[in-house]
N, C-alpha and C. Protein backbone atom coordinates (compact mmCIF):
# COMPACT_ATOMS: atom_id res chain seq x y z
N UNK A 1 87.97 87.53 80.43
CA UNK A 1 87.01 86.49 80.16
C UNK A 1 87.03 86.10 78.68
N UNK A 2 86.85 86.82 77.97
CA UNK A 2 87.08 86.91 76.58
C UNK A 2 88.09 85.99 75.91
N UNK A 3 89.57 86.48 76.82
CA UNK A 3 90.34 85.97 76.30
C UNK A 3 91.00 84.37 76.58
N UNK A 4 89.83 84.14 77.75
CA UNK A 4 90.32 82.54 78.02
C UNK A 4 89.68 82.01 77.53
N UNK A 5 88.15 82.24 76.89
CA UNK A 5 87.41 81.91 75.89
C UNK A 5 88.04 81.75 74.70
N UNK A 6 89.12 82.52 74.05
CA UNK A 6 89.75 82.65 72.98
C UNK A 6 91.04 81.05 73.01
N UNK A 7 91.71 81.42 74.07
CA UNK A 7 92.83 80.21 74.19
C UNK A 7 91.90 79.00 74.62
N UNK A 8 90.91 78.41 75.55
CA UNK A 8 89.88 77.29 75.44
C UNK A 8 89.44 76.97 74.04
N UNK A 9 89.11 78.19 72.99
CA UNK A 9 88.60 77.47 71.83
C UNK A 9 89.62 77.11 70.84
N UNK A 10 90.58 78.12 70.92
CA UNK A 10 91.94 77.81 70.36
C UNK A 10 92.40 76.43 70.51
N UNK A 11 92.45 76.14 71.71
CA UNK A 11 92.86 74.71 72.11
C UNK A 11 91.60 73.47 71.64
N UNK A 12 90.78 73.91 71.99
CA UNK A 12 89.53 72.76 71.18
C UNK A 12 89.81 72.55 70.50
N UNK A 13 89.82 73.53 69.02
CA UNK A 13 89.94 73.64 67.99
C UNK A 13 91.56 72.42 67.70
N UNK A 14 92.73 72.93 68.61
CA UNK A 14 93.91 71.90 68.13
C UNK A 14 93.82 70.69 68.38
N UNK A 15 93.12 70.53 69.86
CA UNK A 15 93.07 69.78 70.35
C UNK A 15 92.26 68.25 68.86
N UNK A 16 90.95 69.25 68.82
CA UNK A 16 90.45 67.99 67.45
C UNK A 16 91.12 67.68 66.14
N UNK A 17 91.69 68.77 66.48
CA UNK A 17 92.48 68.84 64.49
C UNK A 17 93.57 67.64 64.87
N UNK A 18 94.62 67.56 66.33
CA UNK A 18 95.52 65.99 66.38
C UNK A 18 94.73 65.04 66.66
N UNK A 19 93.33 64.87 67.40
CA UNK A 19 92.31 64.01 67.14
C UNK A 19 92.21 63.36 66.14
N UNK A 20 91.64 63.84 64.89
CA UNK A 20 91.15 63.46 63.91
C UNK A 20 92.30 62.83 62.99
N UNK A 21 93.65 63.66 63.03
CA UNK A 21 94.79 63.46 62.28
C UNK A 21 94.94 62.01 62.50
N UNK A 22 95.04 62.03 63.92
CA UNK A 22 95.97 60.26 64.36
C UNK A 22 94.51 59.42 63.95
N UNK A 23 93.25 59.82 64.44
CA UNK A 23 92.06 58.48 64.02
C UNK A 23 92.42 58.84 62.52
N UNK A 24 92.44 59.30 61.59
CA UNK A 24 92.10 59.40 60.76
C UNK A 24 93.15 59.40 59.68
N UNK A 25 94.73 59.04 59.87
CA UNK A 25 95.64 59.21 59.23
C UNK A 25 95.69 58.07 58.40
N UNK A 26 95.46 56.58 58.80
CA UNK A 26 95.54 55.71 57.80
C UNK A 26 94.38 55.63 56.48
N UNK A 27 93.56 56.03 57.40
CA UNK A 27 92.22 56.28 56.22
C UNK A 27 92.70 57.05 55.10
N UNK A 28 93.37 58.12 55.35
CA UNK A 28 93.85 59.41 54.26
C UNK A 28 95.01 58.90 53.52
N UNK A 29 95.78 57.90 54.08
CA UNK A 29 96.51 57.43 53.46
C UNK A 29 96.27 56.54 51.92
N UNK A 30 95.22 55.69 52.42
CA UNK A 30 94.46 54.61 52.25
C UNK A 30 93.86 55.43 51.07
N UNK A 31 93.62 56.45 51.24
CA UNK A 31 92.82 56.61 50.58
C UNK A 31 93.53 57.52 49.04
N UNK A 32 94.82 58.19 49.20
CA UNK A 32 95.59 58.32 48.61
C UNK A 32 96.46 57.29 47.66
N UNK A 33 96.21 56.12 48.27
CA UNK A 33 96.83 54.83 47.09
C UNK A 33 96.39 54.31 47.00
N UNK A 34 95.24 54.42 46.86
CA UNK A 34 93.68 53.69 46.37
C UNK A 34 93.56 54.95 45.18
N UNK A 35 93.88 56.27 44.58
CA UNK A 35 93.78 57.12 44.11
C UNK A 35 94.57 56.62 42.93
N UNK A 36 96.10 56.43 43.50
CA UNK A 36 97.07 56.37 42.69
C UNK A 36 96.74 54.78 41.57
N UNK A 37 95.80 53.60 42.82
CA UNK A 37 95.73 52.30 42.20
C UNK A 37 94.97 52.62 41.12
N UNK A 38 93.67 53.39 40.83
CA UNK A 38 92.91 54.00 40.25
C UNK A 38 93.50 54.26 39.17
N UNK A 39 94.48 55.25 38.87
CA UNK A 39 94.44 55.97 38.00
C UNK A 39 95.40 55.18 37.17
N UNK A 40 96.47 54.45 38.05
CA UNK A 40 97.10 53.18 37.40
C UNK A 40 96.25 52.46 36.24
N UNK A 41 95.38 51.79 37.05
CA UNK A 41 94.40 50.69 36.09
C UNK A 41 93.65 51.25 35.55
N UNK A 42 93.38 52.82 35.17
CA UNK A 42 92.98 53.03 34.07
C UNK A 42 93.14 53.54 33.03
N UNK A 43 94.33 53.34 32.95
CA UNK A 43 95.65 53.69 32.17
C UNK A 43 96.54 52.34 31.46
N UNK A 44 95.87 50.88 32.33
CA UNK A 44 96.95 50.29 32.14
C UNK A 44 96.94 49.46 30.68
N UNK A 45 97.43 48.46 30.48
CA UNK A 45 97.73 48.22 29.05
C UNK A 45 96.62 47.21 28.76
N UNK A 46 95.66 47.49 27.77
CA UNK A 46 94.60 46.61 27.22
C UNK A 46 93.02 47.59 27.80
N UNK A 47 92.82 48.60 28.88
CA UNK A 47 92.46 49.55 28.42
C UNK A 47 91.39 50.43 27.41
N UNK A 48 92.95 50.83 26.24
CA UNK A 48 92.44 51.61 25.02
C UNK A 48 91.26 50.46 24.33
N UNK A 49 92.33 49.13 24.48
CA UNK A 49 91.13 47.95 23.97
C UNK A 49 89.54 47.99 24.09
N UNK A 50 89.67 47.92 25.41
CA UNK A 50 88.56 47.29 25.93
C UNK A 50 87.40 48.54 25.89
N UNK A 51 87.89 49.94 25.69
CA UNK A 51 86.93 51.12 25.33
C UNK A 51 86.65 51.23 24.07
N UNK A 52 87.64 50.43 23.09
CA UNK A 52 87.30 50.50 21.71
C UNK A 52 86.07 49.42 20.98
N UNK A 53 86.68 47.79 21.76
CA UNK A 53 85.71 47.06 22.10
C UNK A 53 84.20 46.60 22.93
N UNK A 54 84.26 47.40 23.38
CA UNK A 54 82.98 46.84 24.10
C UNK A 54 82.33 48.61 24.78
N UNK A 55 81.07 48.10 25.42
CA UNK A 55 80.53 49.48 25.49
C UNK A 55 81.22 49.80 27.50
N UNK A 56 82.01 49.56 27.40
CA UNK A 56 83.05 49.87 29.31
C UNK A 56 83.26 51.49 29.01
N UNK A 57 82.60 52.32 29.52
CA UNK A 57 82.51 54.22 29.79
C UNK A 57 83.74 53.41 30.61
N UNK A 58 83.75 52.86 32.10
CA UNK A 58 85.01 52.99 32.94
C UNK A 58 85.32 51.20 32.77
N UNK A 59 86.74 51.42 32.39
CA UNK A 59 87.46 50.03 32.14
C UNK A 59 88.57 50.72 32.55
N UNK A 60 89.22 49.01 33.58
CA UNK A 60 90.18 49.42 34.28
C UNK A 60 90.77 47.82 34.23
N UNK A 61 92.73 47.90 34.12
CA UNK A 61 92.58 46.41 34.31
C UNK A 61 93.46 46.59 36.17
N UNK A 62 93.36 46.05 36.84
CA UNK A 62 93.68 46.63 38.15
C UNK A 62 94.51 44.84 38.77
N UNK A 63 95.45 45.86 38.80
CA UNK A 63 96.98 45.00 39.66
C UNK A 63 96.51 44.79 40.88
N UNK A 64 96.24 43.22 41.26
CA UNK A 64 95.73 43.17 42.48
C UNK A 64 96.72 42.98 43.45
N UNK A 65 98.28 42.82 43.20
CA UNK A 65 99.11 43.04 44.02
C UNK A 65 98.76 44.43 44.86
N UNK A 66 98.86 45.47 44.09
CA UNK A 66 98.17 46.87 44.75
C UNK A 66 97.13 46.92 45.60
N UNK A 67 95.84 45.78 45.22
CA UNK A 67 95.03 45.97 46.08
C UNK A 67 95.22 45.53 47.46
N UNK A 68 96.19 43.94 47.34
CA UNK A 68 96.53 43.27 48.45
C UNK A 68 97.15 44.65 49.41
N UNK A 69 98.28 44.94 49.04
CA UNK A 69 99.12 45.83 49.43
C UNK A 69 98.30 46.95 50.81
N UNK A 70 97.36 47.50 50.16
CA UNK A 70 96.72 48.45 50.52
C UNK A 70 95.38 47.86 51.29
N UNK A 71 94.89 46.59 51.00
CA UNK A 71 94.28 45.68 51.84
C UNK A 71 94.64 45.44 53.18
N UNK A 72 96.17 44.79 53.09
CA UNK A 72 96.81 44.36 54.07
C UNK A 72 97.62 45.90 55.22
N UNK A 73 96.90 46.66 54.59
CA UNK A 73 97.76 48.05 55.22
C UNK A 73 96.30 48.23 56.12
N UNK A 74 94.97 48.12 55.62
CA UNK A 74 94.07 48.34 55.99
C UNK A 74 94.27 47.41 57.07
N UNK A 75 93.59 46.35 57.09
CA UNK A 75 93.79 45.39 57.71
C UNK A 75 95.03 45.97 59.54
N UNK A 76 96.13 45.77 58.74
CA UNK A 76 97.04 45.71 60.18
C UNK A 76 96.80 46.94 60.96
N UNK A 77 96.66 47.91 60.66
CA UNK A 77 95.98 48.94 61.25
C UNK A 77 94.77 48.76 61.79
N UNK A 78 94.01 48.00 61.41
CA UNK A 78 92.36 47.69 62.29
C UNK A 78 92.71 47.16 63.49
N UNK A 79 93.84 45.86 62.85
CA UNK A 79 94.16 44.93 63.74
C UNK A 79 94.73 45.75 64.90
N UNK A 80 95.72 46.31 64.83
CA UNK A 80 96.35 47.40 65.88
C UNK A 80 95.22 47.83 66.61
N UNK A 81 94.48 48.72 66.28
CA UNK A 81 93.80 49.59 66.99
C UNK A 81 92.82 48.54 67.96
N UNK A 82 92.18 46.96 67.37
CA UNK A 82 91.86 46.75 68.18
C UNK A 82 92.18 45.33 69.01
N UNK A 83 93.76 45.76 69.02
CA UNK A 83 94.67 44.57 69.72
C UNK A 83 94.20 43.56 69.70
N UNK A 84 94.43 43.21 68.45
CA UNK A 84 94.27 41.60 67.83
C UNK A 84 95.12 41.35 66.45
N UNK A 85 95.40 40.33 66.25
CA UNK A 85 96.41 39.79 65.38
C UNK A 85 95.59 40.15 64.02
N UNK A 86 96.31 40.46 63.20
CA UNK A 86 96.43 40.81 61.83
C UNK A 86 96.01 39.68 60.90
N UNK A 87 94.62 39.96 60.21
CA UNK A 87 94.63 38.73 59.27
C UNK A 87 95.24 38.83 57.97
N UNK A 88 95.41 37.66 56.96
CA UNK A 88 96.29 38.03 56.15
C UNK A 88 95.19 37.96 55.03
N UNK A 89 95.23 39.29 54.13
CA UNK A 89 94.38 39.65 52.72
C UNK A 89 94.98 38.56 51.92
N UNK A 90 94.07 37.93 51.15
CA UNK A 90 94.23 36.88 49.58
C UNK A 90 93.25 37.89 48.93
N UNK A 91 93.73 38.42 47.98
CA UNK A 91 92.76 39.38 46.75
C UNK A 91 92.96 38.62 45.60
N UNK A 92 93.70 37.14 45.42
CA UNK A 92 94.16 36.49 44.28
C UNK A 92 95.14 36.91 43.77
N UNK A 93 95.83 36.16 42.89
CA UNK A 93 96.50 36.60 42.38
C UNK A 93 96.38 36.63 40.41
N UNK A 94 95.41 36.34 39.77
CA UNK A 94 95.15 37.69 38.81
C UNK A 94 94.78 38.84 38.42
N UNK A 95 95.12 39.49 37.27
CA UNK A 95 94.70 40.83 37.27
C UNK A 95 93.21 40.83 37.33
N UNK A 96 92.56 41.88 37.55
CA UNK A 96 91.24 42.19 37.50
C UNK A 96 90.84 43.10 36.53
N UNK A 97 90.01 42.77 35.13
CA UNK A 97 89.61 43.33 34.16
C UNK A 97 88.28 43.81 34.26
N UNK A 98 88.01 45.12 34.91
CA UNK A 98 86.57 46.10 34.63
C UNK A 98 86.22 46.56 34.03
N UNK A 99 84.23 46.86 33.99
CA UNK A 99 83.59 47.35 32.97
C UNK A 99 82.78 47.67 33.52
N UNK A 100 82.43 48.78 33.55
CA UNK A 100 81.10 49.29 33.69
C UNK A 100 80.12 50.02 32.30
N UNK A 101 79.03 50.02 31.77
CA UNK A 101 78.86 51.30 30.50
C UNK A 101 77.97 51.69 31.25
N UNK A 102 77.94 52.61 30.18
CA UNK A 102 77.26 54.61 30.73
C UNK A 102 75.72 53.92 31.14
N UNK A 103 74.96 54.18 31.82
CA UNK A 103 73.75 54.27 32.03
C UNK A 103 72.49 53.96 31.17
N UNK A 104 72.75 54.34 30.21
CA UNK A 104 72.05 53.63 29.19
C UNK A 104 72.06 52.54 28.41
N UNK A 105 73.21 51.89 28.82
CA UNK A 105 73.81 50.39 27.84
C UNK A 105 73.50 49.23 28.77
N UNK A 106 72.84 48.58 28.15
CA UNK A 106 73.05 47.06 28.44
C UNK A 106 74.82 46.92 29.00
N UNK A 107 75.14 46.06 29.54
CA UNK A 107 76.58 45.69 30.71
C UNK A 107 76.48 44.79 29.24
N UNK A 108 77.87 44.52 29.28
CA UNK A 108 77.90 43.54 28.44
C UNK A 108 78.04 41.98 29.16
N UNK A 109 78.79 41.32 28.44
CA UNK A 109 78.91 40.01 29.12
C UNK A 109 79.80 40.08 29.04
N UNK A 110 80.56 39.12 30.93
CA UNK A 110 82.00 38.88 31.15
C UNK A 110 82.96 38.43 29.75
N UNK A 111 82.11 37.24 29.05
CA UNK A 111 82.70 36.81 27.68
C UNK A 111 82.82 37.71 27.21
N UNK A 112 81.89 38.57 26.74
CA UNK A 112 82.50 39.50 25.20
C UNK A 112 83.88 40.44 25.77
N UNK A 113 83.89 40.81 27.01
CA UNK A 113 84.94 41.71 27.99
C UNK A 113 85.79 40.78 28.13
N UNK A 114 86.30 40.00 27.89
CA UNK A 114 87.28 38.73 27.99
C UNK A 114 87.70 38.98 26.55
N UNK A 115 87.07 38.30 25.92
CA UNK A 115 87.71 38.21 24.50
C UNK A 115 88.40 39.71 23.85
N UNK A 116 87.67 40.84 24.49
CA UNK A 116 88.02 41.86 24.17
C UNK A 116 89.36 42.19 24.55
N UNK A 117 89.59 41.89 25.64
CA UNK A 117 90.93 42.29 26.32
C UNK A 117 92.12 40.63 26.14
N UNK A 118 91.35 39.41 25.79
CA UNK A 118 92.51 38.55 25.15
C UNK A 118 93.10 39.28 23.93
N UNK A 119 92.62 39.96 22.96
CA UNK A 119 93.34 40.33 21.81
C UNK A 119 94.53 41.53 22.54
N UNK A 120 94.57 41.86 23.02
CA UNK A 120 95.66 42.19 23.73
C UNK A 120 96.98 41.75 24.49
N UNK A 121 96.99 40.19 24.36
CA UNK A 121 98.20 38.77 24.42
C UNK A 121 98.38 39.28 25.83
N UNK A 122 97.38 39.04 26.49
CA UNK A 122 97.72 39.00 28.50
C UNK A 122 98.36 37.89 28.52
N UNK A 123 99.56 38.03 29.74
CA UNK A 123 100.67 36.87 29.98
C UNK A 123 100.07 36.07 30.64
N UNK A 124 99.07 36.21 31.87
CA UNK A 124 98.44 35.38 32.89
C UNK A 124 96.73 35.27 32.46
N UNK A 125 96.71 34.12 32.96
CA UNK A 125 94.95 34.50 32.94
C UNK A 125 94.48 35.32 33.48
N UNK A 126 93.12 35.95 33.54
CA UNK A 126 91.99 36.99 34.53
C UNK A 126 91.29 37.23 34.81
N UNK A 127 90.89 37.97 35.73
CA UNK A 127 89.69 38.00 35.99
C UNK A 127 88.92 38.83 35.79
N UNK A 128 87.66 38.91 35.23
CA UNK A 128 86.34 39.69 34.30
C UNK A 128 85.24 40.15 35.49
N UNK A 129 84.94 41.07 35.36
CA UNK A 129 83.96 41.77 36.32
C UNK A 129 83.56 43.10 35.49
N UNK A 130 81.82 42.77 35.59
CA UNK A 130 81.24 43.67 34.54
C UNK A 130 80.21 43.92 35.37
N UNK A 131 80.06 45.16 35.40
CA UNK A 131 79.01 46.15 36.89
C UNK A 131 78.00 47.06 36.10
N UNK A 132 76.83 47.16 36.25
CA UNK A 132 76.03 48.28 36.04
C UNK A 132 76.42 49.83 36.26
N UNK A 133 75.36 50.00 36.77
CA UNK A 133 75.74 51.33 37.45
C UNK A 133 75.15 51.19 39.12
N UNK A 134 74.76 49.92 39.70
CA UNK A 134 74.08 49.26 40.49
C UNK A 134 74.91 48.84 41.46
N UNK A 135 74.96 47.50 40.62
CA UNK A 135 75.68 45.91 41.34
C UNK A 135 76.38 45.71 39.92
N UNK A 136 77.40 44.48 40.73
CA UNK A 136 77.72 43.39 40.21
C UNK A 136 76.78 42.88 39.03
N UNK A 137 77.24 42.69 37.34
CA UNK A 137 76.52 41.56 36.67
C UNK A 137 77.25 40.49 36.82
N UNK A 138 78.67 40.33 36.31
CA UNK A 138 79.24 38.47 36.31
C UNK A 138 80.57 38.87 36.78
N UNK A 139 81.18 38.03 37.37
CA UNK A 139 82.36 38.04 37.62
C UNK A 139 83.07 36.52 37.22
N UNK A 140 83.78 36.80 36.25
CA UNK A 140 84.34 35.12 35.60
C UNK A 140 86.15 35.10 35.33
N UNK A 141 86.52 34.21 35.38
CA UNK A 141 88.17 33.80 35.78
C UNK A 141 87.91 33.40 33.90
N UNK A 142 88.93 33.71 33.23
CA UNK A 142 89.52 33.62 32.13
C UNK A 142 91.34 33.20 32.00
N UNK A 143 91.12 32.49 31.07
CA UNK A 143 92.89 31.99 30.79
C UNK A 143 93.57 32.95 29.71
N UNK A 144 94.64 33.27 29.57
CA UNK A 144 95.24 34.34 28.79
C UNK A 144 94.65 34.12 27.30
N UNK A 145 93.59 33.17 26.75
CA UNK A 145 93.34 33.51 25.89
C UNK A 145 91.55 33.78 25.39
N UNK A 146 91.07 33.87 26.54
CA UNK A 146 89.94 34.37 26.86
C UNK A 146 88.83 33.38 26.73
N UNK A 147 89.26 32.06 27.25
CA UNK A 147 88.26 31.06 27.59
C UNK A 147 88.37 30.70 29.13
N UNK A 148 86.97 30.86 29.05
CA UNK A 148 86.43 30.98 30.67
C UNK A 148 87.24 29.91 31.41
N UNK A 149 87.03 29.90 32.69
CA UNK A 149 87.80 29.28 33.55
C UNK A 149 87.11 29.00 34.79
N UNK A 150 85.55 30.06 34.97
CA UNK A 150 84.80 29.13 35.76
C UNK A 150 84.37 30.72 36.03
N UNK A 151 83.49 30.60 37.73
CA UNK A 151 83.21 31.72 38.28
C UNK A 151 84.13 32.29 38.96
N UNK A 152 84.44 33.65 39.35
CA UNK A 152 85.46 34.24 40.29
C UNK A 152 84.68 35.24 40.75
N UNK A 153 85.68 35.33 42.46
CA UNK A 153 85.00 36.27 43.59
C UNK A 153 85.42 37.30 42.96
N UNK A 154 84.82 38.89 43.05
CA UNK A 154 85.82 39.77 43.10
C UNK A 154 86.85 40.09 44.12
N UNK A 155 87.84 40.28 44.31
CA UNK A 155 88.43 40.72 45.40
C UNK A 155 87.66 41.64 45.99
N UNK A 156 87.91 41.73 47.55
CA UNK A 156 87.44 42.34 48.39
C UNK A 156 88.32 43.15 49.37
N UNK A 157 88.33 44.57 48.98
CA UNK A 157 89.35 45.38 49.64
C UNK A 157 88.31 45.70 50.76
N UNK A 158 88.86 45.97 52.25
CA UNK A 158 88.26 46.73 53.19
C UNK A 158 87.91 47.76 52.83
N UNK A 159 86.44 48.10 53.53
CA UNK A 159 86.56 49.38 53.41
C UNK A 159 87.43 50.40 54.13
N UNK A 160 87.05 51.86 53.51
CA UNK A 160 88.50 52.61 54.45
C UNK A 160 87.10 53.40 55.42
C-alpha cells in the first residue's frame, strides 16, 4: 500500500513538473530576455550621462528592436495556444530613454532627460519616459538633438 502511494505521488509529482514546464516554458523564456534586455539598457551608451545629469537612480536607454522581438515572441505563442492568428507588435521604432529617481526626488521633466541624454550625439531621435516610483509622469518623442517632437506612447510589451 505504501508503496503505490509512493509511485502515485512520484508520478503526480512528474506528472506537474512536465505540466508546468510546457504551460510555462515561454514565460521563462520571456522572461530570461527581458533580463538580458534589462541589463543591456542599463549599460547602454548615454546612461553614465543621464545618472550624472539628472536625478534617474534607474536610467536605461532600451533598444526597442529587443522589445519588439520579445513582444512578438510573446504574442505568437498566445496566438498559438489560442488558435488564432498572430498579431503583429509596433513598439516604434526609437530608442526609449528612462528615468525614474529614488523616492524622494521630484521626477524630473521629459525635457531636462532629453537634453541630458542629447549631449551624448544620439544618431536617431527618442523617446523620453520619466516614471515615479508610481506611474508614468511624461512620455515625449525628441529629435537627436533634444527638441521635443510632440507626445509619445510608451511601448507596450505584453505581459509575460
Amino acid at each position: 500500500m505504501l508503496g503505490l502511494a509512493a509511485v502515485f505521488g512520484a508520478g503526480s509529482i512528474f506528472l506537474a513538473k512536465v505540466m508546468f514546464q510546457s504551460r510555462n516554458d515561454s514565460v521563462l523564456q520571456a522572461s530570461s530576455l527581458l533580463g538580458q534586455i534589462v541589463e543591456r539598457s542599463e549599460s547602454a551608451p548615454g546612461v553614465d550621462m543621464l545618472r550624472k545629469q539628472t536625478p534617474c537612480d534607474v536610467a536605461a536607454v532600451i533598444n526597442v528592436a529587443d522589445l519588439r522581438t520579445l513582444a512578438q515572441r510573446l504574442e505568437d505563442e498566445e496566438a498559438r495556444k489560442k488558435k488564432r492568428v498572430a498579431k503583429q507588435i509596433d513598439t516604434g521604432t526609437d530608442p526609449v530613454v528612462y528615468c525614474r529617481p529614488e523616492k524622494s526626488v521630484t521626477p524630473p521633466s521629459c525635457e531636462e532627460v532629453a537634453k541630458a541624454f542629447a549631449t551624448t550625439s544620439p544618431s536617431t531621435s527618442f523617446v523620453v519616459t520619466v516614471h515615479d516610483q508610481v506611474q508614468e509622469k511624461c512620455s515625449e518623442r525628441f529629435d537627436a538633438k533634444g527638441a521635443s517632437l510632440g507626445p509619445a506612447p510608451t511601448p507596450n510589451v505584453p505581459e509575460l
